[in-house]
Protein backbone atom coordinates (compact mmCIF):
# COMPACT_ATOMS: atom_id res chain seq x y z
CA UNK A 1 34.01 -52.51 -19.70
CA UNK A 2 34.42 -55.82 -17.36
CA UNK A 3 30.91 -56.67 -15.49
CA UNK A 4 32.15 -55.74 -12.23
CA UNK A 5 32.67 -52.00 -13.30
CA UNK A 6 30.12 -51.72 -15.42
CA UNK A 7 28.48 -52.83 -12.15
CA UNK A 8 29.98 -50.33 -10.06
CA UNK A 9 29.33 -47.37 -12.63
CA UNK A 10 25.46 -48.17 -12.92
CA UNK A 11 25.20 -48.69 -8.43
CA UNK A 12 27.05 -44.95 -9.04
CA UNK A 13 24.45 -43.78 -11.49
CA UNK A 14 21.75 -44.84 -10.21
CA UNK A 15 22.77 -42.93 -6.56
CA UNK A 16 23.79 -40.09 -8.44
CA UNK A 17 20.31 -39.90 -10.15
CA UNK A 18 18.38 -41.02 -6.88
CA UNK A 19 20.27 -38.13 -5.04
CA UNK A 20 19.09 -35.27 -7.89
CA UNK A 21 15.68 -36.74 -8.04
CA UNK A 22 16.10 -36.17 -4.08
CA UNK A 23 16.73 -32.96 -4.37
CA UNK A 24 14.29 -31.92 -6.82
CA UNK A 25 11.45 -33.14 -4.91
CA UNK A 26 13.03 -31.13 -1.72
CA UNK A 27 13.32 -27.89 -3.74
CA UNK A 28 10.01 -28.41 -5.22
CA UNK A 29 8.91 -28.55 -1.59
CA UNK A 30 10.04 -25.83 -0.92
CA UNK A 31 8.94 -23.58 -3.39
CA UNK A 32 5.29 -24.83 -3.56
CA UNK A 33 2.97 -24.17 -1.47
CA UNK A 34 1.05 -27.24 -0.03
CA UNK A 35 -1.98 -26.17 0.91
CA UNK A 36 -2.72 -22.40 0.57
CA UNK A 37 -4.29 -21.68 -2.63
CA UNK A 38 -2.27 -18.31 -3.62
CA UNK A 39 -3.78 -15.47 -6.02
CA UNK A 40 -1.03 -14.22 -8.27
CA UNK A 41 -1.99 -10.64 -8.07
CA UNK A 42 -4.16 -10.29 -5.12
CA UNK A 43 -7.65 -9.08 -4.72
CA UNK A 44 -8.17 -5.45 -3.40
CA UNK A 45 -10.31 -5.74 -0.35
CA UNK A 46 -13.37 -3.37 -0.32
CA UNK A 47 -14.30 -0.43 1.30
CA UNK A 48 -15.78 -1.05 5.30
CA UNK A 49 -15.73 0.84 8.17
CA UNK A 50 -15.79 -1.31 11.70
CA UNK A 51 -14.69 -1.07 14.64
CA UNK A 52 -11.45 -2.59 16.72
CA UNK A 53 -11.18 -3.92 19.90
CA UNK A 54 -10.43 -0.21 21.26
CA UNK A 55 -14.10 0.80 19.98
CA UNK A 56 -11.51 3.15 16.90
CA UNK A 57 -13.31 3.32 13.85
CA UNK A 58 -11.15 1.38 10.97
CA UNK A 59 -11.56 0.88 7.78
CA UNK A 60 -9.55 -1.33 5.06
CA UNK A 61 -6.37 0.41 5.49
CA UNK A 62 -6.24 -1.48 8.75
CA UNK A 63 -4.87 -4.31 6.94
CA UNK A 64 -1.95 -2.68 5.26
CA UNK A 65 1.80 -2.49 6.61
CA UNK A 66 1.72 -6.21 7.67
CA UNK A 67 1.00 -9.80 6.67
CA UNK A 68 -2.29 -10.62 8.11
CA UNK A 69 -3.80 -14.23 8.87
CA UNK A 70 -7.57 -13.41 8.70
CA UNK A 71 -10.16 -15.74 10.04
CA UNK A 72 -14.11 -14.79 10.66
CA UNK A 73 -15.66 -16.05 13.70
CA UNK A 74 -16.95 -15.36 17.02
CA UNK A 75 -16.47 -15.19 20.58
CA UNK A 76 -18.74 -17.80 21.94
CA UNK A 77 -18.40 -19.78 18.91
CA UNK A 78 -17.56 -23.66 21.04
CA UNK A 79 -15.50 -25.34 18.67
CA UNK A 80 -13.72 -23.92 15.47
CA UNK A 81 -13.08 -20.70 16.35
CA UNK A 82 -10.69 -21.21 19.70
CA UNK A 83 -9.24 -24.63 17.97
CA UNK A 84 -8.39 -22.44 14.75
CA UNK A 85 -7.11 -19.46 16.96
CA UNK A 86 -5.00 -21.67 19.08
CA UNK A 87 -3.88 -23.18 15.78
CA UNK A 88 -2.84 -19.96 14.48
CA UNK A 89 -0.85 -19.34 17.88
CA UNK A 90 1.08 -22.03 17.35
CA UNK A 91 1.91 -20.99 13.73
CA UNK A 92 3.14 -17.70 14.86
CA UNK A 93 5.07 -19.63 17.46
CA UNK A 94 6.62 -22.22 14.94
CA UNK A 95 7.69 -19.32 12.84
CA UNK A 96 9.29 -17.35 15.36
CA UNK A 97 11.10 -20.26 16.40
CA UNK A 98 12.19 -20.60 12.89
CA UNK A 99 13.46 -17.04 12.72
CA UNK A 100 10.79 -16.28 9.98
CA UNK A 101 10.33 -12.18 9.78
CA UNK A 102 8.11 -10.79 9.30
CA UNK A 103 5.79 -12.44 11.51
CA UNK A 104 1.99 -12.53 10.54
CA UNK A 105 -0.69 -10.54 12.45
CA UNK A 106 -3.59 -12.57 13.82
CA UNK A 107 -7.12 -11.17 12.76
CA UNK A 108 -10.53 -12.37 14.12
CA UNK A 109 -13.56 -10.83 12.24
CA UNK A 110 -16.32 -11.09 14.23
CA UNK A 111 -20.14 -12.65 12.42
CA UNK A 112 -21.83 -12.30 15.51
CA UNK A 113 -21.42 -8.39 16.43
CA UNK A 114 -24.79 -8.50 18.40
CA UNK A 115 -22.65 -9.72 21.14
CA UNK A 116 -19.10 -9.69 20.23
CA UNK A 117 -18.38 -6.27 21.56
CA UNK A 118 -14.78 -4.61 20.52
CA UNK A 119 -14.52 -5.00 24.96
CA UNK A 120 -15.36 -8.80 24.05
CA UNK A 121 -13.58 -9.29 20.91
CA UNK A 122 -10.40 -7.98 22.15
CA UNK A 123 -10.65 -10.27 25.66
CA UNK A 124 -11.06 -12.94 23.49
CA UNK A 125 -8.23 -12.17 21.08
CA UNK A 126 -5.87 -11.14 23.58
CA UNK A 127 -6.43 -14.96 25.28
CA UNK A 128 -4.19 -16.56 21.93
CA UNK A 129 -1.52 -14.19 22.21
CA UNK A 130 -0.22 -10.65 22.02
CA UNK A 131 -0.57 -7.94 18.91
CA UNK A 132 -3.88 -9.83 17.99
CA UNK A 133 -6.53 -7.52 15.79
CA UNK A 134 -10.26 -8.04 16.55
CA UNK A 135 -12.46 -6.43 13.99
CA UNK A 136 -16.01 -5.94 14.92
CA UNK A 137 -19.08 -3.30 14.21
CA UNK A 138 -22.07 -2.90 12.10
CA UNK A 139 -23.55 -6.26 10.88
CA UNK A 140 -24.22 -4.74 7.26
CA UNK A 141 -20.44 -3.45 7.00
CA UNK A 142 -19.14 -6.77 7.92
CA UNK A 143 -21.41 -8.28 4.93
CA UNK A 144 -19.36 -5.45 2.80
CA UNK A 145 -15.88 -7.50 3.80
CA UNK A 146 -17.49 -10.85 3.42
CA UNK A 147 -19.32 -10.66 0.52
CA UNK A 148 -16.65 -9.44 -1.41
CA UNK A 149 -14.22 -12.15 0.02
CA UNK A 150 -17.00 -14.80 -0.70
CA UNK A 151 -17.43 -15.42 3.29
CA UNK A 152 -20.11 -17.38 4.23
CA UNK A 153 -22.25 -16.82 7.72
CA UNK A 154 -26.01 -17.13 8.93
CA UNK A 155 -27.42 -16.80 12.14
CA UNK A 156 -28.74 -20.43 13.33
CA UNK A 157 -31.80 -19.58 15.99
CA UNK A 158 -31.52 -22.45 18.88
CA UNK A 159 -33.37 -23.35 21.75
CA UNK A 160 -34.08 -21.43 24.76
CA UNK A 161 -34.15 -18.30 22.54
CA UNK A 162 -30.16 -18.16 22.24
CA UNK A 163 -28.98 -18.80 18.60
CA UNK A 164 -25.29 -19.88 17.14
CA UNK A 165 -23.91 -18.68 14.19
CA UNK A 166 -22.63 -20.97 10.91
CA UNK A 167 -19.50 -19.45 9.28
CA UNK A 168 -16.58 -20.35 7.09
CA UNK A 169 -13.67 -21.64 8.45
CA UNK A 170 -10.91 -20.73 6.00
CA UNK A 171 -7.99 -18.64 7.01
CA UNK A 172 -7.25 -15.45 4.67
CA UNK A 173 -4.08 -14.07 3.99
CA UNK A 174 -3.39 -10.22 3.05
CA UNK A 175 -0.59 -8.89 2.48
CA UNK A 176 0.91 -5.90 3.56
CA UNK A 177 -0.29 -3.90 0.99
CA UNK A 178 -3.79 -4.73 1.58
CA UNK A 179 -4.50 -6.90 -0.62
CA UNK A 180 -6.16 -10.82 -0.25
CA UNK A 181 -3.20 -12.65 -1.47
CA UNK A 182 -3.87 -16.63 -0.28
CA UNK A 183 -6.09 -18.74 0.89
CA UNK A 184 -6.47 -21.20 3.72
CA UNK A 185 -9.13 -24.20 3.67
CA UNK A 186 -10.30 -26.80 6.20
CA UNK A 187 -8.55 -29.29 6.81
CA UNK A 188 -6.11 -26.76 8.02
CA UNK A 189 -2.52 -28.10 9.79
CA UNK A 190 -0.16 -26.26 11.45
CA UNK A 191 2.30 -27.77 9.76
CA UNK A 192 0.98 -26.04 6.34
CA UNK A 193 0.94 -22.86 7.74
CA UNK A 194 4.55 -23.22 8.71
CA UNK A 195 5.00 -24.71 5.58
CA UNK A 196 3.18 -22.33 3.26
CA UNK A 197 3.33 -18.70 4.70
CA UNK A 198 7.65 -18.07 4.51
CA UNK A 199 7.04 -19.24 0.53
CA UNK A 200 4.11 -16.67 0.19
CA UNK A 201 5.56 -14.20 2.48
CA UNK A 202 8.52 -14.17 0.02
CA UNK A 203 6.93 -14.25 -2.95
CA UNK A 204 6.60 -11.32 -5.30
């Protein structure tokens, strides 16, 4: 073979093997999740029975016939809570624009049920979009859910005899058949959730 096509054959190689390599790293993209940390069968939630923003009793059937994105907080919670419920606005958003179907369901668990009325709950929901669920009710049912889901909260006493709670900030997913399916940590990114949710939405 004379140098200048042996030349031209390796240049032609070498694209042909940067282009698959190329490829390979965009399908692996897209079939891996890049954040969410996904259970292969899914955890069975436990039994509870709450309340919804309606004041209906509900129990864990609540959570099946949709994907839901489920994230424990509370209504006058100053930072995390609205910044991760705005985030998860904009997911919903992003996806819709994207055509994704189905869409997720926003949850918001309440830790602080002293205050976080299903009147208050559902106000606050209702402020980061429509077809929001706020769950509320019974502090020792909510330890039922969190427990089981390994959810962290205590109740920090402050000054002026007013007290914040301390909480988790992961983001749960459960699928439609009830089931805790993925997982969501901090640092959580819009982005991610766009990224992530279609590839565990579709899998099996």
């Amino acid at each position: 073979m004379r140098p200048r096509n042996f030349i031209i054959a390796f240049v032609a190689g070498a694209a042909i093997a940067v282009g698959l390599l190329f490829t390979l790293d965009l399908v692996g993209k897209k079939v891996v999740p890049v954040q969410a940390t996904v259970l292969p069968a899914g955890n069975e939630l436990p039994d509870f029975s709450l309340l919804n923003q309606d004041g209906d009793t509900i129990d864990r059937r609540i959570f099946e016939g949709q994907w839901d994105l489920v994230f424990f907080g509370f209504t006058h919670c100053p930072d995390v809570c609205p910044t991760t419920m705005a985030m998860l606005k904009q997911v919903r958003e992003r996806l819709a624009s994207q055509g994704q179907e189905p869409l997720p369901r926003i949850v918001l668990v309440s830790v602080d049920p002293e205050r976080d009325t299903p009147e208050a709950i559902g106000k606050y929901v209702d402020y980061f979009g429509e077809g929001n669920l706020g769950i509320t009710g019974d502090l020792t049912e909510i330890r039922k859910l969190t427990g089981d889901l390994g959810i962290y909260f205590a109740k920090i006493e402050t000054d002026n005899d007013n007290y914040s709670v301390d909480h988790s900030s992961v983001v749960l997913v459960i699928n439609p058949q009830g089931r805790f399916r993925a997982l969501f940590s901090a640092p959580l990114s819009v982005d991610n959730f766009v990224h992530d949710l279609p590839l565990i939405i579709a899998m099996p």
